[in-house]
PDB file of N, CA and C in Angstrom:
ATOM      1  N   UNK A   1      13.301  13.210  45.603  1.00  0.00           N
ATOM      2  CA  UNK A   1      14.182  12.174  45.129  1.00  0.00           C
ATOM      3  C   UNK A   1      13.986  10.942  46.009  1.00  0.00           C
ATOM      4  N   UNK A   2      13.872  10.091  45.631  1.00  0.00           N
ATOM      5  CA  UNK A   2      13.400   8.618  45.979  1.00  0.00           C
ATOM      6  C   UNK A   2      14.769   8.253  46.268  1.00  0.00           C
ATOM      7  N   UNK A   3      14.974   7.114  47.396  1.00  0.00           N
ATOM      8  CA  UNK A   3      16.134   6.702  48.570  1.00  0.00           C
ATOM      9  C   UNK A   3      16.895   5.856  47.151  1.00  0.00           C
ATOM     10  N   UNK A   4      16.307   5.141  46.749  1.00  0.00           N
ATOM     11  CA  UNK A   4      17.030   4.313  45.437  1.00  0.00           C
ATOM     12  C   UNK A   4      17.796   5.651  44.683  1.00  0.00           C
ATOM     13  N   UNK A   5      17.382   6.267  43.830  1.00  0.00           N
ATOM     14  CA  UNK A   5      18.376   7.566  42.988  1.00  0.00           C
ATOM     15  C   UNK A   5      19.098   8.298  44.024  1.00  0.00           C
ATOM     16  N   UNK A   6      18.662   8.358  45.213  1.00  0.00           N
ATOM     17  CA  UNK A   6      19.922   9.324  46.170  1.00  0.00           C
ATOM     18  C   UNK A   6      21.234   8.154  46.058  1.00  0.00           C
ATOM     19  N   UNK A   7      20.611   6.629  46.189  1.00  0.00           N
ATOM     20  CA  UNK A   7      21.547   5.610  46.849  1.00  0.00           C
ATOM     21  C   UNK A   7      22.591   5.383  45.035  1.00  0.00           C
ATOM     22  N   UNK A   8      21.561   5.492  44.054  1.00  0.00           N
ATOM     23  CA  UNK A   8      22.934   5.178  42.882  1.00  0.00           C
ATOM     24  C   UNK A   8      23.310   6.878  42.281  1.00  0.00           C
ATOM     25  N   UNK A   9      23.499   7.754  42.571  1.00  0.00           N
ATOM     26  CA  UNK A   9      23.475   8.924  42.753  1.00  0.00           C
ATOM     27  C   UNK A   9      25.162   8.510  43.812  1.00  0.00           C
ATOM     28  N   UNK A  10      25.049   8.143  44.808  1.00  0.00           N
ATOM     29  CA  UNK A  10      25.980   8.298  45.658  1.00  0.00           C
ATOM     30  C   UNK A  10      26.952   6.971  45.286  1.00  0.00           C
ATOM     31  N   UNK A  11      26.521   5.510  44.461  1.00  0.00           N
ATOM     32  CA  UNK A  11      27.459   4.913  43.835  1.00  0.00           C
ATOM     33  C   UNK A  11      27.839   5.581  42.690  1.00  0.00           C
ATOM     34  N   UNK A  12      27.490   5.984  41.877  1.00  0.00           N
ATOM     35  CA  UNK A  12      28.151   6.813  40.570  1.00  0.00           C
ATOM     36  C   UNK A  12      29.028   7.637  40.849  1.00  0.00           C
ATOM     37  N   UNK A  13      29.242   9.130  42.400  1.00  0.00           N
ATOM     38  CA  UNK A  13      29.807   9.491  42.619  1.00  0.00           C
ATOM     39  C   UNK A  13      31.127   8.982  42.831  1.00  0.00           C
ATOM     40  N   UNK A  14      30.787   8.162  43.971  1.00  0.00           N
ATOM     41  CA  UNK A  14      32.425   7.065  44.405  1.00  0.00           C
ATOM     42  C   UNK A  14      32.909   6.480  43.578  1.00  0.00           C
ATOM     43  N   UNK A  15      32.111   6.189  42.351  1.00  0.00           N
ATOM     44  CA  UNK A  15      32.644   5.420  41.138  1.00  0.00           C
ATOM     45  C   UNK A  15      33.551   5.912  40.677  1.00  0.00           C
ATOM     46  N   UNK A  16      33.183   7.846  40.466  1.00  0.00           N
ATOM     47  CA  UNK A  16      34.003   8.340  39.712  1.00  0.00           C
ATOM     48  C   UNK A  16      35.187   8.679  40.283  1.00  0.00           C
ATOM     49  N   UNK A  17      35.704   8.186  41.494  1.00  0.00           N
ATOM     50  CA  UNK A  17      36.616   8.855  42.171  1.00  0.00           C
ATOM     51  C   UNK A  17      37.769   7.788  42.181  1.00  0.00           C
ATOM     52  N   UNK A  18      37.105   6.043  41.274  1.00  0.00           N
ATOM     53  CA  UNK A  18      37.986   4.806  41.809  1.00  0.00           C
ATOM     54  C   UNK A  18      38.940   5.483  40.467  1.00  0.00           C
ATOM     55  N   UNK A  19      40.357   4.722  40.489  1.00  0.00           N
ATOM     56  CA  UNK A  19      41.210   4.390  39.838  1.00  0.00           C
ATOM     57  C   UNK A  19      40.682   4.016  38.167  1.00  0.00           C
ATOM     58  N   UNK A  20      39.834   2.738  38.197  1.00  0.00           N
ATOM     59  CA  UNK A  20      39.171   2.451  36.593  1.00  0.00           C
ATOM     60  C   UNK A  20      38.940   3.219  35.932  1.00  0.00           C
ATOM     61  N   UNK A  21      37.978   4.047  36.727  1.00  0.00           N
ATOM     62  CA  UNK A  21      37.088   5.267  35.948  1.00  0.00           C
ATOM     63  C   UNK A  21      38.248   6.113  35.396  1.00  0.00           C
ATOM     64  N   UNK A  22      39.217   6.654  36.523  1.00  0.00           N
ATOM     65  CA  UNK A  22      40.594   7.458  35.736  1.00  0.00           C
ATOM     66  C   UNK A  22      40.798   7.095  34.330  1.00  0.00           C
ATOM     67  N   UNK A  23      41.299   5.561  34.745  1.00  0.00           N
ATOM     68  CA  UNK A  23      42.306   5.107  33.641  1.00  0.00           C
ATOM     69  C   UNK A  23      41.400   4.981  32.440  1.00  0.00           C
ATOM     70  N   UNK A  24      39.920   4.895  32.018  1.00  0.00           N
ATOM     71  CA  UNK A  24      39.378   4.338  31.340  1.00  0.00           C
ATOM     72  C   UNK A  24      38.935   5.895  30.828  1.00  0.00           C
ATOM     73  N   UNK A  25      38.574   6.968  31.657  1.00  0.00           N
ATOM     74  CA  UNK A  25      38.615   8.465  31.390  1.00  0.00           C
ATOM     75  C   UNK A  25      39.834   8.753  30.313  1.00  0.00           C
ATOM     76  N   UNK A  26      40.726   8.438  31.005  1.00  0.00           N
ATOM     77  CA  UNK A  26      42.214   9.075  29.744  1.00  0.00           C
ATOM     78  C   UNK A  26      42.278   7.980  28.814  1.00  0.00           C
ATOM     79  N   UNK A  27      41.830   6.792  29.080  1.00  0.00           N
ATOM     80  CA  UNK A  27      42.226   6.256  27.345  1.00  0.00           C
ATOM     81  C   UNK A  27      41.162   6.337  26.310  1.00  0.00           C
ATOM     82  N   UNK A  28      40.181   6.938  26.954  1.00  0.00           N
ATOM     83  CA  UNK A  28      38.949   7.177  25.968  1.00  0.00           C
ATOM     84  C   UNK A  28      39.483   8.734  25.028  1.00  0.00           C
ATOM     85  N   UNK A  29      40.123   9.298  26.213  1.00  0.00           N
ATOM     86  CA  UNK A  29      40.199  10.546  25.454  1.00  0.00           C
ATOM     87  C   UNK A  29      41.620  10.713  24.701  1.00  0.00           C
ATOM     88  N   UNK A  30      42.682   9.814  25.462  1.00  0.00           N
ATOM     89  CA  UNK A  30      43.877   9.799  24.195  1.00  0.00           C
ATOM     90  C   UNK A  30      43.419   8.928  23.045  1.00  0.00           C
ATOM     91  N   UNK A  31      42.426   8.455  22.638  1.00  0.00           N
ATOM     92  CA  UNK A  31      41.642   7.310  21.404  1.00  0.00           C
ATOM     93  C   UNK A  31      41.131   8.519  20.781  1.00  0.00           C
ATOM     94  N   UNK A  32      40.355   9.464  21.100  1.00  0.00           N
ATOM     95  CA  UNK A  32      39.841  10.157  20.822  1.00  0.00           C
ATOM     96  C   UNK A  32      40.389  11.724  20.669  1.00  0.00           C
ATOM     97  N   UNK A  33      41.256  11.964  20.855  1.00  0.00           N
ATOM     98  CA  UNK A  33      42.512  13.317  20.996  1.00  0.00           C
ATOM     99  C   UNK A  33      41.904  14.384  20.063  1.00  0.00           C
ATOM    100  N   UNK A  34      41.737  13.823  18.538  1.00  0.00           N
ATOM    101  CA  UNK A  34      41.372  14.996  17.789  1.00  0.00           C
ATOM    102  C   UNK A  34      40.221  15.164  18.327  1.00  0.00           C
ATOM    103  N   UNK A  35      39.241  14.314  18.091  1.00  0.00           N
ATOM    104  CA  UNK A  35      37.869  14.747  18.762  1.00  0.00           C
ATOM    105  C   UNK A  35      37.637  15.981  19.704  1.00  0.00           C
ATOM    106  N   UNK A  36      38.085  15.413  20.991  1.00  0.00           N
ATOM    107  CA  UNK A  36      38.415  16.670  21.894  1.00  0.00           C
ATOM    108  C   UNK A  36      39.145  17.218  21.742  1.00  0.00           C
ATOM    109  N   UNK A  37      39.915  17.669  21.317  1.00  0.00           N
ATOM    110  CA  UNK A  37      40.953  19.095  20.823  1.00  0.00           C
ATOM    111  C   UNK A  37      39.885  19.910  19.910  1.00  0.00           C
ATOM    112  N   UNK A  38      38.642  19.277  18.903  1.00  0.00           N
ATOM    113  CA  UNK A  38      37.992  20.070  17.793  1.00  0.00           C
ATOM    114  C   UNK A  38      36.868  20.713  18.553  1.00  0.00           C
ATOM    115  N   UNK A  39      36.638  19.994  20.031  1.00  0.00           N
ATOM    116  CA  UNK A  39      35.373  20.406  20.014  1.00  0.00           C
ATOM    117  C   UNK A  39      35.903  21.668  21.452  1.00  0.00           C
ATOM    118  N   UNK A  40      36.926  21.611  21.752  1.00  0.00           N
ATOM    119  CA  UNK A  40      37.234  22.930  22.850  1.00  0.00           C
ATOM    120  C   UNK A  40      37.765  23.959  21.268  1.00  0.00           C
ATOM    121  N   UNK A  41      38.135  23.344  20.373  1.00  0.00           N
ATOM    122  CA  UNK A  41      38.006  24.998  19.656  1.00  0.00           C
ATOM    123  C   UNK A  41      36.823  25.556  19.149  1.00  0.00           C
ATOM    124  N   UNK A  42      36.067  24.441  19.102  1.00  0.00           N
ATOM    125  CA  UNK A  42      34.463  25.273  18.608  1.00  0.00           C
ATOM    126  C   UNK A  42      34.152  25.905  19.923  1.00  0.00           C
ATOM    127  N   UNK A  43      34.188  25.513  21.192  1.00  0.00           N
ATOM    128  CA  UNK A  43      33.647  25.969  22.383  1.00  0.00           C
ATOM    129  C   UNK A  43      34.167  26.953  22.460  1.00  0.00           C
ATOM    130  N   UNK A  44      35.733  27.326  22.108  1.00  0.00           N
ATOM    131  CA  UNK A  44      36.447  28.677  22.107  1.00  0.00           C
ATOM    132  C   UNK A  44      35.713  29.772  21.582  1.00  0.00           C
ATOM    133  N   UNK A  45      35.419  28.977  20.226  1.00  0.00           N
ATOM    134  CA  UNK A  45      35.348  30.032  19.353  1.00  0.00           C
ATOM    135  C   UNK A  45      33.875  30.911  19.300  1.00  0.00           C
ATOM    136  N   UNK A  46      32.801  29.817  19.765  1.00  0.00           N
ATOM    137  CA  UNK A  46      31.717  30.175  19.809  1.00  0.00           C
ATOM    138  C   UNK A  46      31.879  31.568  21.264  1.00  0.00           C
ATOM    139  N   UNK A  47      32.474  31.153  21.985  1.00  0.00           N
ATOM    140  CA  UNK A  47      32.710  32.232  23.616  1.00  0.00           C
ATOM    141  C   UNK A  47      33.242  33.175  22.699  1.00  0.00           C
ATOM    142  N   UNK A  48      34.589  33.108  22.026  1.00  0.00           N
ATOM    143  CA  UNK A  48      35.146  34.378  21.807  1.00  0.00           C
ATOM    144  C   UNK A  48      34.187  35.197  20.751  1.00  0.00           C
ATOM    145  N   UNK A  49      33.187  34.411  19.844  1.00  0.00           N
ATOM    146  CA  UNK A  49      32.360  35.761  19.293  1.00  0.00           C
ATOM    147  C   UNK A  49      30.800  36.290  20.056  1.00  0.00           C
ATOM    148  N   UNK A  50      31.050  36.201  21.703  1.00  0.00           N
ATOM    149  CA  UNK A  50      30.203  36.712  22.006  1.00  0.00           C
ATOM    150  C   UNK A  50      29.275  35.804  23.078  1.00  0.00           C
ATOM    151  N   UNK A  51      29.228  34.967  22.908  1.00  0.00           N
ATOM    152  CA  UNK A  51      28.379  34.079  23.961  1.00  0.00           C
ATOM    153  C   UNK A  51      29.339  33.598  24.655  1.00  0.00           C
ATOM    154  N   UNK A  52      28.874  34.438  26.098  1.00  0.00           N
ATOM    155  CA  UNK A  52      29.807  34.360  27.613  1.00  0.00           C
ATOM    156  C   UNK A  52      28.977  32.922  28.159  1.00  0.00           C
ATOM    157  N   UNK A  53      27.821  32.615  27.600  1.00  0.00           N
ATOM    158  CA  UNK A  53      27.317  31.290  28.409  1.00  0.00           C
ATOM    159  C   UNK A  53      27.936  29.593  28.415  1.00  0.00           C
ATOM    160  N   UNK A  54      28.944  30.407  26.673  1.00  0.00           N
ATOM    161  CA  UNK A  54      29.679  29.147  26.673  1.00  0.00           C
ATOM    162  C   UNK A  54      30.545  28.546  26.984  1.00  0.00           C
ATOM    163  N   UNK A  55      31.384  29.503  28.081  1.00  0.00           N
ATOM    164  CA  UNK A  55      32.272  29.240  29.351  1.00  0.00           C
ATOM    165  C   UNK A  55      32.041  28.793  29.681  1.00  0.00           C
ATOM    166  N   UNK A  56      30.938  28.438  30.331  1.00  0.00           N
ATOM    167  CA  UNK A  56      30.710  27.114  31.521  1.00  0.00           C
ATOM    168  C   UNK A  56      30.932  26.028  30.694  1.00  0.00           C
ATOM    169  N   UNK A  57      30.261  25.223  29.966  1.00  0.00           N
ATOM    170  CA  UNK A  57      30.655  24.192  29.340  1.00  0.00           C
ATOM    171  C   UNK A  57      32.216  24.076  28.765  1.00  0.00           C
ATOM    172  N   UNK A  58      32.742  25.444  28.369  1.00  0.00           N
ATOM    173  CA  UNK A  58      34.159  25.256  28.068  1.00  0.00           C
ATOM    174  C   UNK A  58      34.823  23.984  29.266  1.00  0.00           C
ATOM    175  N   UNK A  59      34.860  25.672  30.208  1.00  0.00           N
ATOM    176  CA  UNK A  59      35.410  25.009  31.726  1.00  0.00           C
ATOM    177  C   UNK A  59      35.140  23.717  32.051  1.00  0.00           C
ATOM    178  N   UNK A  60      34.027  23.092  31.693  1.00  0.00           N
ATOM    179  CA  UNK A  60      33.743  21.864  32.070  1.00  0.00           C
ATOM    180  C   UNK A  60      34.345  20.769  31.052  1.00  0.00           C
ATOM    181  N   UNK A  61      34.355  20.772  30.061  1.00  0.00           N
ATOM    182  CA  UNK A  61      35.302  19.776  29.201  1.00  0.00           C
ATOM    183  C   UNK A  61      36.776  19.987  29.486  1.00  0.00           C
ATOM    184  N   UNK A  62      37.538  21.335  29.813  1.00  0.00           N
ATOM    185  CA  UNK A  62      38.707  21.335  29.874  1.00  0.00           C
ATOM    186  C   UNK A  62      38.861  20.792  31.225  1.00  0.00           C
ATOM    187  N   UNK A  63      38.079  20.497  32.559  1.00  0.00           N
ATOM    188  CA  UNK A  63      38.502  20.090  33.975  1.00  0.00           C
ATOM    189  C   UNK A  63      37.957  18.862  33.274  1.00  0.00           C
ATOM    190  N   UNK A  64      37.419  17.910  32.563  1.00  0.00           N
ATOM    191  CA  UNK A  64      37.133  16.696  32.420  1.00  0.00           C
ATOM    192  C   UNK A  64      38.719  16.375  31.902  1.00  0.00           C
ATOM    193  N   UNK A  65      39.248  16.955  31.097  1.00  0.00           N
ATOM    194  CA  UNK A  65      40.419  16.572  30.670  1.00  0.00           C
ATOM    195  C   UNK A  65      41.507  16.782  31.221  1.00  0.00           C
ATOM    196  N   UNK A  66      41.492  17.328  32.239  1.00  0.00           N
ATOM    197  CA  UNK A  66      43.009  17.553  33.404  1.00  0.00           C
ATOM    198  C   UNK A  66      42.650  16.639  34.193  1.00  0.00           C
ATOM    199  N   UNK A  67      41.217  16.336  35.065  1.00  0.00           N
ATOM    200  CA  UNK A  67      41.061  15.261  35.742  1.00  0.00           C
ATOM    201  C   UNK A  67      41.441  13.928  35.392  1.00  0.00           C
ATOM    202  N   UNK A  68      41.683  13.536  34.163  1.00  0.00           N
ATOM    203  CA  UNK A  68      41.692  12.934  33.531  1.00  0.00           C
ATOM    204  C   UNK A  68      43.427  12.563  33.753  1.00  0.00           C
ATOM    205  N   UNK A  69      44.401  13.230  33.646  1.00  0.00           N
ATOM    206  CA  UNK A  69      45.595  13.497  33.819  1.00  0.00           C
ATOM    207  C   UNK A  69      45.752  14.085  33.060  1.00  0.00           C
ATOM    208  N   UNK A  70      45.517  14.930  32.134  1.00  0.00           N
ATOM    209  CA  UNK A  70      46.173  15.561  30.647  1.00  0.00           C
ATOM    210  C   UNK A  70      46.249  17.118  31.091  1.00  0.00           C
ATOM    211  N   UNK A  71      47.171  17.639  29.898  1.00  0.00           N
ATOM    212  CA  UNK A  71      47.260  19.457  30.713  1.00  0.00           C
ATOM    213  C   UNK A  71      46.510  19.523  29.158  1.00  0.00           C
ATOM    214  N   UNK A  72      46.244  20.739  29.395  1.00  0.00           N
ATOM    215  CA  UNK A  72      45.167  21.351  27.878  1.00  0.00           C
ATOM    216  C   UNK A  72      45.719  23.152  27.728  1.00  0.00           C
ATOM    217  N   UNK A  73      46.512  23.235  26.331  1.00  0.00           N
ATOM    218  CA  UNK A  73      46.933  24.175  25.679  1.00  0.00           C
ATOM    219  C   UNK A  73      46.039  24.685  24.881  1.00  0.00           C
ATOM    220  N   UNK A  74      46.202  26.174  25.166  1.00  0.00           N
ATOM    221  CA  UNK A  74      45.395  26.573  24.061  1.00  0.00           C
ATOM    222  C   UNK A  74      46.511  28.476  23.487  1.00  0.00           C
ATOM    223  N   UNK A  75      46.678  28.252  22.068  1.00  0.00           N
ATOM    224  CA  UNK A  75      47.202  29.235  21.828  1.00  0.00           C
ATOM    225  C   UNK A  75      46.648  30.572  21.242  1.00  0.00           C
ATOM    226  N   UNK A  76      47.008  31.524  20.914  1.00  0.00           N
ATOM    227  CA  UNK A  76      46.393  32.735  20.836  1.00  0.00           C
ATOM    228  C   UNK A  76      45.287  32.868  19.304  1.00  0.00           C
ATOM    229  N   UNK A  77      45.306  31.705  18.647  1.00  0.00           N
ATOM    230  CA  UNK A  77      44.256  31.890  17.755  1.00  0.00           C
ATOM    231  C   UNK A  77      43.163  30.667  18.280  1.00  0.00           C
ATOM    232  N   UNK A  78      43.438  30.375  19.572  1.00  0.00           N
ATOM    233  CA  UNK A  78      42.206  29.735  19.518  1.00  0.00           C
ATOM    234  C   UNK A  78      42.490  27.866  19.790  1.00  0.00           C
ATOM    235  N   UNK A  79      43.345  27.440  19.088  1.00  0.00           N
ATOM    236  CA  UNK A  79      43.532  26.019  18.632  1.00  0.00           C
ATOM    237  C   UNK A  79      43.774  25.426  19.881  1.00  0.00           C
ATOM    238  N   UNK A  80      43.513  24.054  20.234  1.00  0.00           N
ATOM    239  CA  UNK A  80      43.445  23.324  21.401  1.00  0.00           C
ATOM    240  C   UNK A  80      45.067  22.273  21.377  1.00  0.00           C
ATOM    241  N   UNK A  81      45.811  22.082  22.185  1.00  0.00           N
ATOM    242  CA  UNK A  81      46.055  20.738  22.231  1.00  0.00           C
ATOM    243  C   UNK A  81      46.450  20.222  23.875  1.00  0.00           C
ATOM    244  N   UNK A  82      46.056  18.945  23.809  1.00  0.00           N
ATOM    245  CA  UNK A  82      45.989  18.339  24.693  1.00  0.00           C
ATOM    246  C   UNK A  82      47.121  17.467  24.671  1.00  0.00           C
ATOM    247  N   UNK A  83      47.983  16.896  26.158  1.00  0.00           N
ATOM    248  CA  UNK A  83      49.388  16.785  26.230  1.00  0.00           C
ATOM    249  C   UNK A  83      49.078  15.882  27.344  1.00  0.00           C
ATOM    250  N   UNK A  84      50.169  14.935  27.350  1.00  0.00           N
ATOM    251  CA  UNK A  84      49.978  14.102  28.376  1.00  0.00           C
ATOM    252  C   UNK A  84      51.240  14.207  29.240  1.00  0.00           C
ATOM    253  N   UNK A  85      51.315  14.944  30.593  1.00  0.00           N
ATOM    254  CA  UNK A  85      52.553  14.959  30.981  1.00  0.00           C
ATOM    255  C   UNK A  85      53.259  14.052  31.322  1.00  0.00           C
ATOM    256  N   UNK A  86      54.517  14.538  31.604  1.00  0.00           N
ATOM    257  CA  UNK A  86      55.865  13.452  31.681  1.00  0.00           C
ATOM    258  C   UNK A  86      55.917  13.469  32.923  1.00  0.00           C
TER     259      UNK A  86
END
């Protein structure tokens, strides 16, 4: 890895840690709510008939969306919703 990609490699990181990135993280995804609510039930659903590989990516959209500030429900058939706490 070349000193330039380590060096914006290490601005992208800190980027993601400012305040903007938050706020601009959760209003992309309350704009977008159904979107992500449809696509953690396909991710569900695809894991629950059998492919354990699709946990990881689950896990990873649902911590994109708590990081985000949001809590993420999911009930016993599967269905997603995403909540913005009080």
């Amino acid at each position: 890895m070349s000193a330039f990609e380590e060096m914006f490699g290490d601005y992208l990181n800190a980027y993601k840690n400012t305040s903007q990135y938050k706020d601009d993280s959760m209003l992309d995804i309350a704009l977008r709510k159904p979107e992500f609510e449809k696509n953690l039930d396909e991710m569900w659903a695809i894991y629950s008939r059998g492919c354990t590989q699709q946990i990881i990516e689950y896990n990873k959209g649902v911590e994109q969306i708590k990081s985000a500030g949001f809590k993420v429900y999911r009930n016993s058939a599967g269905k997603h919703k995403i909540v913005i706490p009080k």
